[in-house]
PDB file of N, CA and C in Angstrom:
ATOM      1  N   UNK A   1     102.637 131.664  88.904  1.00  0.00           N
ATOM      2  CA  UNK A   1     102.764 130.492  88.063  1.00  0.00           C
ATOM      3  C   UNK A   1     102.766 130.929  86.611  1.00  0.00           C
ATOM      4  N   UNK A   2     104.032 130.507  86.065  1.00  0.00           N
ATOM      5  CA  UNK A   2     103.869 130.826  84.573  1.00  0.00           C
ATOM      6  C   UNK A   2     103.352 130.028  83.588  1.00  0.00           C
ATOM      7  N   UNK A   3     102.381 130.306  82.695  1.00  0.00           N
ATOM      8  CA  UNK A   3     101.777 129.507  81.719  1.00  0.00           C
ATOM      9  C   UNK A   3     102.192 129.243  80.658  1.00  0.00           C
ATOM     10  N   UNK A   4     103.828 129.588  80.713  1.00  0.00           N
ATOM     11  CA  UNK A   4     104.564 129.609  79.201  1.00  0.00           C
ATOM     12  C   UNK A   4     104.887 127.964  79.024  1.00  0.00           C
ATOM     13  N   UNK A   5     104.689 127.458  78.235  1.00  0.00           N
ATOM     14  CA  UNK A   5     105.321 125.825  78.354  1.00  0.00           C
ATOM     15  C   UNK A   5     105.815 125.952  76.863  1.00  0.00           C
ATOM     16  N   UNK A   6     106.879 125.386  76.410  1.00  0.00           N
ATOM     17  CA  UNK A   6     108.197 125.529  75.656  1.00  0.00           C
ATOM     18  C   UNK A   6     107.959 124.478  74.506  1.00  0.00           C
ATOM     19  N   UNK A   7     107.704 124.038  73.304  1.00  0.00           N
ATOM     20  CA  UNK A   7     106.722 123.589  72.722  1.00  0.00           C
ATOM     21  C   UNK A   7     107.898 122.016  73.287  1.00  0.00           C
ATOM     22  N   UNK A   8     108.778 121.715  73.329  1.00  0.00           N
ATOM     23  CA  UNK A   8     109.132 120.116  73.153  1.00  0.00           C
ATOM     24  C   UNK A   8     108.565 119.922  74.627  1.00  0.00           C
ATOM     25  N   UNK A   9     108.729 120.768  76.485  1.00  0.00           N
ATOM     26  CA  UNK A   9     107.691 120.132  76.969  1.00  0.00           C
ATOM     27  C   UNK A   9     106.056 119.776  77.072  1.00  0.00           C
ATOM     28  N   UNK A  10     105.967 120.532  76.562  1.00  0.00           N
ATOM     29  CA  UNK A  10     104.437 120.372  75.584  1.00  0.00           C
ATOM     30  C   UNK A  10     104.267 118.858  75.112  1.00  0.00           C
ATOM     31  N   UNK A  11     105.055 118.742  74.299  1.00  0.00           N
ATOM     32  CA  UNK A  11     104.747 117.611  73.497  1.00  0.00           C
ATOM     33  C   UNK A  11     105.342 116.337  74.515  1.00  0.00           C
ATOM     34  N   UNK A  12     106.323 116.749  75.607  1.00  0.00           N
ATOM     35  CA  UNK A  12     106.825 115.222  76.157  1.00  0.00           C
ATOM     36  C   UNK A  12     105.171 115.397  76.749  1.00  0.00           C
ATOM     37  N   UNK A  13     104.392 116.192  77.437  1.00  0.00           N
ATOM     38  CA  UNK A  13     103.360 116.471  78.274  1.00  0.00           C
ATOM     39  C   UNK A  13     102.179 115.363  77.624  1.00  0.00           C
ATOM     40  N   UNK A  14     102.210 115.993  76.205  1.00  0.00           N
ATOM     41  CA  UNK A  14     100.979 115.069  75.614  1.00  0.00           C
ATOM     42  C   UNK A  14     101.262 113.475  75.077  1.00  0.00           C
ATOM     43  N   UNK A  15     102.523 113.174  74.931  1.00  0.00           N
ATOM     44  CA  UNK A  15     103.047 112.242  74.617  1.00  0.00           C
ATOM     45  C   UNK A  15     102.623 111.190  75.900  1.00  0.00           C
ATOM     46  N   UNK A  16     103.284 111.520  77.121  1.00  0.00           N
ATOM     47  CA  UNK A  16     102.818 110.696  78.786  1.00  0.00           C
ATOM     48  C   UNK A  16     101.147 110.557  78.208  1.00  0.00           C
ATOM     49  N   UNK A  17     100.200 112.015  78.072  1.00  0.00           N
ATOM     50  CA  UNK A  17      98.739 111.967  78.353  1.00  0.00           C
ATOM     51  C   UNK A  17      98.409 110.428  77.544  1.00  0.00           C
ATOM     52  N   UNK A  18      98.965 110.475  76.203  1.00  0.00           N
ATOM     53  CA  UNK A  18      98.649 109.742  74.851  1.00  0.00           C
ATOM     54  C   UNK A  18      98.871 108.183  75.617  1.00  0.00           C
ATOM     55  N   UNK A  19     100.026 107.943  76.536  1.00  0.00           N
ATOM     56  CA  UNK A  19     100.519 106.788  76.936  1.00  0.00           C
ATOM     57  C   UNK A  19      99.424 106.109  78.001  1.00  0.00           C
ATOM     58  N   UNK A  20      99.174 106.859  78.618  1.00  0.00           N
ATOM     59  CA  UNK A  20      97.833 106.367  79.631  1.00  0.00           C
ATOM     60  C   UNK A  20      96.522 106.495  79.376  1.00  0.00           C
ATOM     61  N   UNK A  21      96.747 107.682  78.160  1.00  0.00           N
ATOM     62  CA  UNK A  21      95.085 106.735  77.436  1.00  0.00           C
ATOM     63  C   UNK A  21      95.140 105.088  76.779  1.00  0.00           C
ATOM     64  N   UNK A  22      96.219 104.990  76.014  1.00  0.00           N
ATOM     65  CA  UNK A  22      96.891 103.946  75.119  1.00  0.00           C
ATOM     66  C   UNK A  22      96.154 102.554  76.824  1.00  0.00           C
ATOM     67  N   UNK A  23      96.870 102.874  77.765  1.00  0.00           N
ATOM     68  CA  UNK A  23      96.767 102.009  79.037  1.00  0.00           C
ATOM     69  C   UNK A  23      95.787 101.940  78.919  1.00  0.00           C
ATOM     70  N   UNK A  24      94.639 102.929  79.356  1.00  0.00           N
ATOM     71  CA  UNK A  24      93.443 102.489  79.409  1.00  0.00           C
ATOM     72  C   UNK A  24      92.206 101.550  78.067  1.00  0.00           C
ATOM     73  N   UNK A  25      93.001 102.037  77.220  1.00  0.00           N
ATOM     74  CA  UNK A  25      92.428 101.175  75.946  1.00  0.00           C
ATOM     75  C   UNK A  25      92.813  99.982  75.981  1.00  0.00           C
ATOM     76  N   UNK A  26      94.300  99.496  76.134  1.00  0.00           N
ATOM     77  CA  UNK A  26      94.772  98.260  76.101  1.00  0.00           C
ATOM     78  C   UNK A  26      94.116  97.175  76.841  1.00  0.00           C
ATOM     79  N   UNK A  27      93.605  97.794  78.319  1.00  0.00           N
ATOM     80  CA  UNK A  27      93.135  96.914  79.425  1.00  0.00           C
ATOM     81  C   UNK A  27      91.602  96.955  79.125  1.00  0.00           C
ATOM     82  N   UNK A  28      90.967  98.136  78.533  1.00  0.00           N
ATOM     83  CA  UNK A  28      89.475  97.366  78.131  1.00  0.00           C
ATOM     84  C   UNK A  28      89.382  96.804  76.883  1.00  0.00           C
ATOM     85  N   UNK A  29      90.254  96.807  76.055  1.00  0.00           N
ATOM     86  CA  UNK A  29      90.496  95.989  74.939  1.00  0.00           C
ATOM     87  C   UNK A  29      90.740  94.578  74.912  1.00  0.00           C
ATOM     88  N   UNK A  30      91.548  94.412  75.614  1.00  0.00           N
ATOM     89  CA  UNK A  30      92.520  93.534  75.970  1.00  0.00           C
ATOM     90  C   UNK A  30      93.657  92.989  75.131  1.00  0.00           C
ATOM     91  N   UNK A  31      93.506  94.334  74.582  1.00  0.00           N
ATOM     92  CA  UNK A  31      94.830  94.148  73.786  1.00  0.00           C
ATOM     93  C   UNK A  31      96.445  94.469  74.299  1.00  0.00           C
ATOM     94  N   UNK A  32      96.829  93.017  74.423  1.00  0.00           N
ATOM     95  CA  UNK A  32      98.009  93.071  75.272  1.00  0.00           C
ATOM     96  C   UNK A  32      99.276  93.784  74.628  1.00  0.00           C
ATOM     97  N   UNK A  33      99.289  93.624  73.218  1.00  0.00           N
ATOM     98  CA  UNK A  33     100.404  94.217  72.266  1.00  0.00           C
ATOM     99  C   UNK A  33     100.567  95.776  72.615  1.00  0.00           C
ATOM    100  N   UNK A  34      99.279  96.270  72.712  1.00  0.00           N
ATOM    101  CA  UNK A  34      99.375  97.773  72.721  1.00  0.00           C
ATOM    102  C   UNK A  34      99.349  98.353  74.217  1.00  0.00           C
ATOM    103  N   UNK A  35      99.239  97.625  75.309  1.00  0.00           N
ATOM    104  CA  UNK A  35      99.369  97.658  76.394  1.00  0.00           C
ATOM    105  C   UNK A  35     101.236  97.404  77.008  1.00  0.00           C
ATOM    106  N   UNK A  36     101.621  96.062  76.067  1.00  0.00           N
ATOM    107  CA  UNK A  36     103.028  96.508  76.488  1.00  0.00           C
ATOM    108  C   UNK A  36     103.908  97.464  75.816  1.00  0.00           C
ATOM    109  N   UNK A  37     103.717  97.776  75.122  1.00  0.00           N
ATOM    110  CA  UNK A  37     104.313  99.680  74.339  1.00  0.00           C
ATOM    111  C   UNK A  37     104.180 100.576  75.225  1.00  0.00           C
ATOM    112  N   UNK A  38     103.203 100.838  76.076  1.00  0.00           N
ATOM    113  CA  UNK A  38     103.235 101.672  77.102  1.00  0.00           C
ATOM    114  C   UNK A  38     104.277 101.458  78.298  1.00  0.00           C
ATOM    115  N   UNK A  39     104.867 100.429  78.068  1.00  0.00           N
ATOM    116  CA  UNK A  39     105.964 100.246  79.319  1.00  0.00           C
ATOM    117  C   UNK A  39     107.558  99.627  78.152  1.00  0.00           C
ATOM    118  N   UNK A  40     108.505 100.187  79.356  1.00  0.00           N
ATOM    119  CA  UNK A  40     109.967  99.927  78.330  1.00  0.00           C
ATOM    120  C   UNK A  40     109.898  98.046  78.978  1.00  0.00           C
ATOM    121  N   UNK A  41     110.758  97.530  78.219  1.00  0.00           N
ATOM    122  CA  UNK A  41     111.382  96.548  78.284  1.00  0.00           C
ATOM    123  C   UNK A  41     111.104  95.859  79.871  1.00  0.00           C
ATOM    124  N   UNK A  42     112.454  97.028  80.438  1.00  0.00           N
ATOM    125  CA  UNK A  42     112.537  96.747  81.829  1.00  0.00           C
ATOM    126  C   UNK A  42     112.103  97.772  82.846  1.00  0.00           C
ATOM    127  N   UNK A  43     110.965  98.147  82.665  1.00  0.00           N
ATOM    128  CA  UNK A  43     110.035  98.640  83.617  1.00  0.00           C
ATOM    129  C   UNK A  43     109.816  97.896  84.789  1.00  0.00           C
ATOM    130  N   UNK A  44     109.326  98.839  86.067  1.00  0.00           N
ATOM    131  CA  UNK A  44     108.425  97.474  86.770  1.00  0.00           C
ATOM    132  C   UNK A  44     107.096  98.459  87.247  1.00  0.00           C
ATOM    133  N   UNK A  45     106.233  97.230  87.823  1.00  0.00           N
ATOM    134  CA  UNK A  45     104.765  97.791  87.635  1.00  0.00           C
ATOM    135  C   UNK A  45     104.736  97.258  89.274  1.00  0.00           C
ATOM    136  N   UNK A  46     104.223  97.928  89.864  1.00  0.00           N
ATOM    137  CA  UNK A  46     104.015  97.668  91.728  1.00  0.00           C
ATOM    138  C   UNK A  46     102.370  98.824  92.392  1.00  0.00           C
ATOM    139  N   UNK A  47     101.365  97.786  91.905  1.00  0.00           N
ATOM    140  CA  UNK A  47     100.153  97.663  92.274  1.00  0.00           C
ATOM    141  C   UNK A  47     100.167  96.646  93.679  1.00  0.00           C
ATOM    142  N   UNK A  48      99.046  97.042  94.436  1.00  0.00           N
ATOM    143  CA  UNK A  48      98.525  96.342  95.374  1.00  0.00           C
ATOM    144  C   UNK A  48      98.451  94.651  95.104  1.00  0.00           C
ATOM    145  N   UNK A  49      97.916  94.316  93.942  1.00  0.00           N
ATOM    146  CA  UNK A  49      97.848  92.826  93.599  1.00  0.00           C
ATOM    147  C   UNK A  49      98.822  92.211  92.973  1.00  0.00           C
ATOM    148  N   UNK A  50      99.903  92.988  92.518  1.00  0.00           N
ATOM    149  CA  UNK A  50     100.618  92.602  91.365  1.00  0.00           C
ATOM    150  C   UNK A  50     102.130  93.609  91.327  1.00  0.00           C
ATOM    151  N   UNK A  51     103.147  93.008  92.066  1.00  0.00           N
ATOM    152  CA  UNK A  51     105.292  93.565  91.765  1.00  0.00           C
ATOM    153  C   UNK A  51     105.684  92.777  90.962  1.00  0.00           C
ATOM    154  N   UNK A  52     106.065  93.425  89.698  1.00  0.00           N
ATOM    155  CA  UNK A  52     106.654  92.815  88.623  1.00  0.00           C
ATOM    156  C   UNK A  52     107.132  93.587  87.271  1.00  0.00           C
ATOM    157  N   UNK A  53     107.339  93.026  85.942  1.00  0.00           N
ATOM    158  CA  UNK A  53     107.683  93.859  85.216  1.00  0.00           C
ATOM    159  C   UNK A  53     106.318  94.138  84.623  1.00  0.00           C
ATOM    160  N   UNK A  54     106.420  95.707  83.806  1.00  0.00           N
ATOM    161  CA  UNK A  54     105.219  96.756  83.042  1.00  0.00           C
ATOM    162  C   UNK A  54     104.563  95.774  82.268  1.00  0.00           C
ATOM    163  N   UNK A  55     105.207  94.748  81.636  1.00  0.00           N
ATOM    164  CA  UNK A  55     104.534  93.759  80.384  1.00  0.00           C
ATOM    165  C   UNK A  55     104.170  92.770  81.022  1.00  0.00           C
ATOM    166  N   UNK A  56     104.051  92.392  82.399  1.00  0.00           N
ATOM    167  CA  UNK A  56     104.241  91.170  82.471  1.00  0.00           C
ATOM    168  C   UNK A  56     102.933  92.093  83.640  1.00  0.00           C
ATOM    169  N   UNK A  57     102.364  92.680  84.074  1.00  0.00           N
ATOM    170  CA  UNK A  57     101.033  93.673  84.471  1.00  0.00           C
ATOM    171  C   UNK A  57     100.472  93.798  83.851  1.00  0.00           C
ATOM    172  N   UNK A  58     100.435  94.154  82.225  1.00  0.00           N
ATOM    173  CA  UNK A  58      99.639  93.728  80.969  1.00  0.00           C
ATOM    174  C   UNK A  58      98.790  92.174  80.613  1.00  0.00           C
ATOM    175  N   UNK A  59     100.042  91.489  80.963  1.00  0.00           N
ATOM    176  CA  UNK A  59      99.555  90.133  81.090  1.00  0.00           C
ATOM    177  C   UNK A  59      98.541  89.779  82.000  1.00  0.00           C
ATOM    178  N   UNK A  60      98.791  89.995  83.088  1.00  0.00           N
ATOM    179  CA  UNK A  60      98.328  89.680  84.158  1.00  0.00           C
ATOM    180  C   UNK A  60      97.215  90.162  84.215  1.00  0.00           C
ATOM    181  N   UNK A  61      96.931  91.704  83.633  1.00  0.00           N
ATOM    182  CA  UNK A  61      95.621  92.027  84.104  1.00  0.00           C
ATOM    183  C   UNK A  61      94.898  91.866  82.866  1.00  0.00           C
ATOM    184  N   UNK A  62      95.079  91.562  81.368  1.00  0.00           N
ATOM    185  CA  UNK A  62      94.150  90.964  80.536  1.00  0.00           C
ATOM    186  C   UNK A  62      93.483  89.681  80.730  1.00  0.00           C
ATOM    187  N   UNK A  63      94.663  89.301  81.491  1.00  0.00           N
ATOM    188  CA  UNK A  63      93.363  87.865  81.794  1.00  0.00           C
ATOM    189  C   UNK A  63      92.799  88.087  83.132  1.00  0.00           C
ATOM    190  N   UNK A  64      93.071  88.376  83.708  1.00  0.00           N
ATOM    191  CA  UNK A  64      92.594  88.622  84.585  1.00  0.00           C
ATOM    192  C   UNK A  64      90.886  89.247  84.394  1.00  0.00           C
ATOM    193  N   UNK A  65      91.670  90.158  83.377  1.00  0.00           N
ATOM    194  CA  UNK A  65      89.658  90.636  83.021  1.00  0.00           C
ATOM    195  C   UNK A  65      88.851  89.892  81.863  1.00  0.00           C
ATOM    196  N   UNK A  66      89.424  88.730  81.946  1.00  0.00           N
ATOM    197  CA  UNK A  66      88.574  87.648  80.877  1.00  0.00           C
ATOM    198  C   UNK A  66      87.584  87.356  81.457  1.00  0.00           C
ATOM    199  N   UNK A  67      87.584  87.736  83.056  1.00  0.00           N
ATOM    200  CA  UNK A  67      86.129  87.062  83.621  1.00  0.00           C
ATOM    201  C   UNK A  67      85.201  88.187  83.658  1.00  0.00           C
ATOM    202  N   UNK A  68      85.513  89.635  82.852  1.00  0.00           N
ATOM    203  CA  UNK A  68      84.205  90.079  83.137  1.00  0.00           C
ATOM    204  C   UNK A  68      83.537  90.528  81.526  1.00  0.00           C
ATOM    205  N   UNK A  69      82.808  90.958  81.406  1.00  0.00           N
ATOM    206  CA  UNK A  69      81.361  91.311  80.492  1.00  0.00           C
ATOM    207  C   UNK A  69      82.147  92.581  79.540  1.00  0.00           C
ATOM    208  N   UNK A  70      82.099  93.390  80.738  1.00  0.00           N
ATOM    209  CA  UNK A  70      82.758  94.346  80.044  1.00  0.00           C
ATOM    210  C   UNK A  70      83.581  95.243  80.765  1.00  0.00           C
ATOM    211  N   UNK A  71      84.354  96.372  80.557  1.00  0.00           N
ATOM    212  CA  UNK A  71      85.678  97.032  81.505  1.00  0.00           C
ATOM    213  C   UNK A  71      85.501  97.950  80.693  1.00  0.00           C
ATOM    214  N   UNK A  72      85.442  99.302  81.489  1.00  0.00           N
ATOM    215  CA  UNK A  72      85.850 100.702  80.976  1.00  0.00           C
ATOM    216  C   UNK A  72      86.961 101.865  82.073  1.00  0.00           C
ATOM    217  N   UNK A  73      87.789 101.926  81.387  1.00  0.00           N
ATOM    218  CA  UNK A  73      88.941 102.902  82.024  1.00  0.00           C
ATOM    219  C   UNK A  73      88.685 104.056  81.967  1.00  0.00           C
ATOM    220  N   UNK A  74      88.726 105.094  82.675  1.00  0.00           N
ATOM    221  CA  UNK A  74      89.149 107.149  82.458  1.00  0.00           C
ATOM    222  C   UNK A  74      89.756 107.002  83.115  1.00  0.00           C
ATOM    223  N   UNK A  75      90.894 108.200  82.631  1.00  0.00           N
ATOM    224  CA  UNK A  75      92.355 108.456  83.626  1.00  0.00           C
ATOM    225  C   UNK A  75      92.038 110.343  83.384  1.00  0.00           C
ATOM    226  N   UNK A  76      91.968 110.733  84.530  1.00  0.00           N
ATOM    227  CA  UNK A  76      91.495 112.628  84.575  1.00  0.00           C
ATOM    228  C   UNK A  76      92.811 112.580  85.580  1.00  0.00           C
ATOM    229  N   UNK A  77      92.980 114.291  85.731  1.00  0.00           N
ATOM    230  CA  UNK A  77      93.064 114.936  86.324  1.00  0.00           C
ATOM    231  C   UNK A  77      94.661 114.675  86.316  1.00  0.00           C
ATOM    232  N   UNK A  78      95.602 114.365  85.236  1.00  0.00           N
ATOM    233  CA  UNK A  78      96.754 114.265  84.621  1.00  0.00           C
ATOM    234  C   UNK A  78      97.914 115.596  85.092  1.00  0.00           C
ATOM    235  N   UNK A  79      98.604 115.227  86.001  1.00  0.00           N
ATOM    236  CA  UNK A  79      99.278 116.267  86.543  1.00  0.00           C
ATOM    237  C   UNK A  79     100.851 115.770  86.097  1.00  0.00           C
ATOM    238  N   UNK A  80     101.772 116.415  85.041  1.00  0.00           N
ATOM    239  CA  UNK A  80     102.928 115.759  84.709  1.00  0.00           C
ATOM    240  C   UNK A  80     103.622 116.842  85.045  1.00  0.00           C
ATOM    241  N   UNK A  81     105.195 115.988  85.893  1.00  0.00           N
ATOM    242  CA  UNK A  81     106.639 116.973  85.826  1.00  0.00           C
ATOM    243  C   UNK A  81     107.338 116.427  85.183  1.00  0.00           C
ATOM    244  N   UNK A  82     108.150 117.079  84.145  1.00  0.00           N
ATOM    245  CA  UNK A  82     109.147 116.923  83.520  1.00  0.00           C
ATOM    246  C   UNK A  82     110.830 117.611  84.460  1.00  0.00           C
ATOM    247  N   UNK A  83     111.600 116.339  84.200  1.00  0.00           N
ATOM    248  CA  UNK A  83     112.975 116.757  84.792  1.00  0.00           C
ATOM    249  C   UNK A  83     114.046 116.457  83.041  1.00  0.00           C
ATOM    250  N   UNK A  84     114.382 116.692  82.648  1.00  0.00           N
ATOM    251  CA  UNK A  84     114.859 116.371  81.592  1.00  0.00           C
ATOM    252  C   UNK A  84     114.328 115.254  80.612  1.00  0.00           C
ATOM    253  N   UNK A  85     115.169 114.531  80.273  1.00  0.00           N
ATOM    254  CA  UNK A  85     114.666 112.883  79.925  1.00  0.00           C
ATOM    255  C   UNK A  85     113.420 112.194  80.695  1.00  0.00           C
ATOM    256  N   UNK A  86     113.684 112.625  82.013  1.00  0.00           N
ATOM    257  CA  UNK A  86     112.425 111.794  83.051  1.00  0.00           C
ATOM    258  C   UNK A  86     111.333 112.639  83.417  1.00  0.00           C
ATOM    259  N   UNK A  87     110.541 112.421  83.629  1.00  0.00           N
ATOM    260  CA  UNK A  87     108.697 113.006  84.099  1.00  0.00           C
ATOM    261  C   UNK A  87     108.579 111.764  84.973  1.00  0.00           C
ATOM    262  N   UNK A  88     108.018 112.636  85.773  1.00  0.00           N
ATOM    263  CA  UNK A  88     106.325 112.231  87.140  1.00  0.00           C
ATOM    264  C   UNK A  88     105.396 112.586  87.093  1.00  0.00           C
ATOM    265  N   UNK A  89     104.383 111.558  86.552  1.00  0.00           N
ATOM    266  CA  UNK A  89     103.254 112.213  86.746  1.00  0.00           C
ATOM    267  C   UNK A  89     101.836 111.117  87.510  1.00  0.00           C
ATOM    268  N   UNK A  90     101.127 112.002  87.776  1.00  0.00           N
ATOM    269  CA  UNK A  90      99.782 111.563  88.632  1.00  0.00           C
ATOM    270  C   UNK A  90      98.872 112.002  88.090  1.00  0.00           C
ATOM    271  N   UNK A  91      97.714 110.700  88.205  1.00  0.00           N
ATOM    272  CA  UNK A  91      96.462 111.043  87.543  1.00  0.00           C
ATOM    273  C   UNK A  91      95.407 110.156  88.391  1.00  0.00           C
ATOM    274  N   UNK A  92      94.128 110.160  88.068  1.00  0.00           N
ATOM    275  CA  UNK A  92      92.568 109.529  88.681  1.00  0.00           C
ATOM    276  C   UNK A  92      92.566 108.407  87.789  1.00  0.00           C
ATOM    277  N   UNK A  93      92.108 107.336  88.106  1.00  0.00           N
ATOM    278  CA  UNK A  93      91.640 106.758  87.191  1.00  0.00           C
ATOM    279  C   UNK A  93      89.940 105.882  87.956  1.00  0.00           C
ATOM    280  N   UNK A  94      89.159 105.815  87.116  1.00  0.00           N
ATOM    281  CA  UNK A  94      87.996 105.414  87.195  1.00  0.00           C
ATOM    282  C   UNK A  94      87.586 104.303  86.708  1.00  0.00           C
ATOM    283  N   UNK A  95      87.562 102.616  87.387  1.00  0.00           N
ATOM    284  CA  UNK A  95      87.149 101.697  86.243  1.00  0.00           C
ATOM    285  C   UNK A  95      85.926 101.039  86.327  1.00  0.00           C
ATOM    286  N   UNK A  96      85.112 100.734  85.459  1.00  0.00           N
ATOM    287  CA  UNK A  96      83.563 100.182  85.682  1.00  0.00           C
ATOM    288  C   UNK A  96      83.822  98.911  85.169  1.00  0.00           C
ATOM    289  N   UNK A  97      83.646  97.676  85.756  1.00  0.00           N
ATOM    290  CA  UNK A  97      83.524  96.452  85.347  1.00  0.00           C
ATOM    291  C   UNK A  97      82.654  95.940  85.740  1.00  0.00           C
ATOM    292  N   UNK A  98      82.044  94.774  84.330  1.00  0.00           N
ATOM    293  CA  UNK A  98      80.506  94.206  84.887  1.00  0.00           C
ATOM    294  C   UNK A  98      81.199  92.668  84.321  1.00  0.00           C
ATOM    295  N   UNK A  99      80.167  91.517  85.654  1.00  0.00           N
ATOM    296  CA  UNK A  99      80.655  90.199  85.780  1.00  0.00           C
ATOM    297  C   UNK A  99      79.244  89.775  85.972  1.00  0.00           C
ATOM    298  N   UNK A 100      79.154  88.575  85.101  1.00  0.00           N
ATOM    299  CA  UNK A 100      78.008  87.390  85.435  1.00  0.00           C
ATOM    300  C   UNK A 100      78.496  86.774  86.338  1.00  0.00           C
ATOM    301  N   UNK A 101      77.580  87.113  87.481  1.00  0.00           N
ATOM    302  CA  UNK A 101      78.116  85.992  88.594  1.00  0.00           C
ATOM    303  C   UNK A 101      76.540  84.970  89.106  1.00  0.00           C
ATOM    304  N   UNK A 102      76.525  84.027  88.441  1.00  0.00           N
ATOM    305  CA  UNK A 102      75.680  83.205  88.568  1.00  0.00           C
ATOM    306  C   UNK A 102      74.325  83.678  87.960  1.00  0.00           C
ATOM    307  N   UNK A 103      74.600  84.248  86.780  1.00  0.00           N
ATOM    308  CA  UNK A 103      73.402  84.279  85.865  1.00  0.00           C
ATOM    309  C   UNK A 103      72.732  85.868  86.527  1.00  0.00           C
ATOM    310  N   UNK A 104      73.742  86.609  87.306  1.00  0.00           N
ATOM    311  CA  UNK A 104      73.316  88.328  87.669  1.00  0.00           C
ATOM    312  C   UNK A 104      74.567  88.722  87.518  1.00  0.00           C
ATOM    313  N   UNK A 105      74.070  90.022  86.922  1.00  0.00           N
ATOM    314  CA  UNK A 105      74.707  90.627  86.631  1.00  0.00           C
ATOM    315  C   UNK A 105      75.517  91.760  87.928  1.00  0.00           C
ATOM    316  N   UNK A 106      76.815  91.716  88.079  1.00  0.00           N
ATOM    317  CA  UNK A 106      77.429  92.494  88.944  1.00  0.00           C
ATOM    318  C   UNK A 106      78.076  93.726  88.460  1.00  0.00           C
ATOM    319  N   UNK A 107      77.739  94.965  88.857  1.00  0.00           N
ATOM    320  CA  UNK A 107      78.711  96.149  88.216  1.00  0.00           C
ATOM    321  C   UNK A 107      79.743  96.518  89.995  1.00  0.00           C
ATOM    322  N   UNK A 108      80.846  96.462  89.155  1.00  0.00           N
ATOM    323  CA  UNK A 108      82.031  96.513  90.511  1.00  0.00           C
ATOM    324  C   UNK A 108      82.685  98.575  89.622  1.00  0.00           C
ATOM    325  N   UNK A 109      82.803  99.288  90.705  1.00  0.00           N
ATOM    326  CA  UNK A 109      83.420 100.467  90.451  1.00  0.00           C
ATOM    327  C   UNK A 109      84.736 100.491  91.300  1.00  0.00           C
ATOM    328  N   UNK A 110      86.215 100.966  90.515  1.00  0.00           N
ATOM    329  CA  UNK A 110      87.151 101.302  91.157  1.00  0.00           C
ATOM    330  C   UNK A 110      87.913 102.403  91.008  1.00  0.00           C
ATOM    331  N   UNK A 111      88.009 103.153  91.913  1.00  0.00           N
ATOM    332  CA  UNK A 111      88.897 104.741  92.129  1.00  0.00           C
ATOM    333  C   UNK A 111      90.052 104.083  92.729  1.00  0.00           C
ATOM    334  N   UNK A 112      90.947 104.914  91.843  1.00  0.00           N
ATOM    335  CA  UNK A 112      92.024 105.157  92.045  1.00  0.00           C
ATOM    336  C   UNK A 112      93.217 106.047  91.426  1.00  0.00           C
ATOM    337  N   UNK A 113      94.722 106.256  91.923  1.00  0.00           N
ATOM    338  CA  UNK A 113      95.408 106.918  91.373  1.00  0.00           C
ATOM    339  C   UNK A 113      96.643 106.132  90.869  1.00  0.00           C
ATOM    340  N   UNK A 114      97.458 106.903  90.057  1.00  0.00           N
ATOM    341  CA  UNK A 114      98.339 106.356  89.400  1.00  0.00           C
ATOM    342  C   UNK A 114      99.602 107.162  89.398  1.00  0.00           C
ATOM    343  N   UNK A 115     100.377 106.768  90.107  1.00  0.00           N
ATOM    344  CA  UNK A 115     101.783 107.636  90.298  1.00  0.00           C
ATOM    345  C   UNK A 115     102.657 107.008  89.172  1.00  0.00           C
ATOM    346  N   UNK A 116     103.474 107.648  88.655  1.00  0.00           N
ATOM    347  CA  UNK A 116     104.281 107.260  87.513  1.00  0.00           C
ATOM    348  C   UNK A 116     105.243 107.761  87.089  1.00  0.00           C
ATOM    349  N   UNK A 117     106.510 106.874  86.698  1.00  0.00           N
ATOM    350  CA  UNK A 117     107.783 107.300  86.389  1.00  0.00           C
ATOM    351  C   UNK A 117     107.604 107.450  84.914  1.00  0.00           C
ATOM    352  N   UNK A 118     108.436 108.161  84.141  1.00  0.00           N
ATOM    353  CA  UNK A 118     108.704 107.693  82.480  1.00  0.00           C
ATOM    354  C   UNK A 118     110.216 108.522  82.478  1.00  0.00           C
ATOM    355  N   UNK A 119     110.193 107.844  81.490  1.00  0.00           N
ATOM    356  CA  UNK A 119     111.690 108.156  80.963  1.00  0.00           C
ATOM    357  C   UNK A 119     111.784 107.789  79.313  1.00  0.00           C
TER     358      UNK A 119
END
């Protein structure tokens, strides 16, 4: 395995990393503006709860987390291929959300991964 990486894939490399941190900020933020920048126009987003377009998964899951306290994202273990213009990449992501549910407090944990196109 060669460790030479060529400085522009380098930078598409950290550019993807930069994009799914950006994700994970947007959704414990809930800042939807900076959550749809991470997806083009006509993206689509195809989660277990939710087939549709990248911005319109932004939507969906900011309110969606209006019902809890608080939300924290990590995305590790960032594995990107570059094919020209397009990359695949896979990563972990880890989310901690806490909900008042009838005056107690609930902490919900979710693992998971994230397969991903860019272009």
């Amino acid at each position: 395995m060669s460790l030479a990486i060529d400085p522009a894939t380098l930078a598409d490399r950290l550019a993807i990393t930069e994009q799914l941190y950006r994700y994970c900020r947007s959704v414990d933020r809930l800042d939807a503006a900076l959550g749809h920048g991470c997806f083009h126009a006509d993206s689509i987003a195809d989660f277990p709860t939710y087939q549709g377009s990248g911005r319109g998964w932004i939507d969906h899951i900011c309110v969606a987390h209006l019902a809890f306290l608080h939300h924290s994202h990590q995305v590790t273990n960032v594995i990107i291929e570059i094919d020209g213009d397009r990359a695949g990449s896979e990563s972990y992501v880890t989310a901690t959300l806490r909900q008042d549910v009838d005056g107690r407090i609930i902490q919900r944990e979710f693992w998971a991964r994230y397969v991903d196109t860019w272009s």
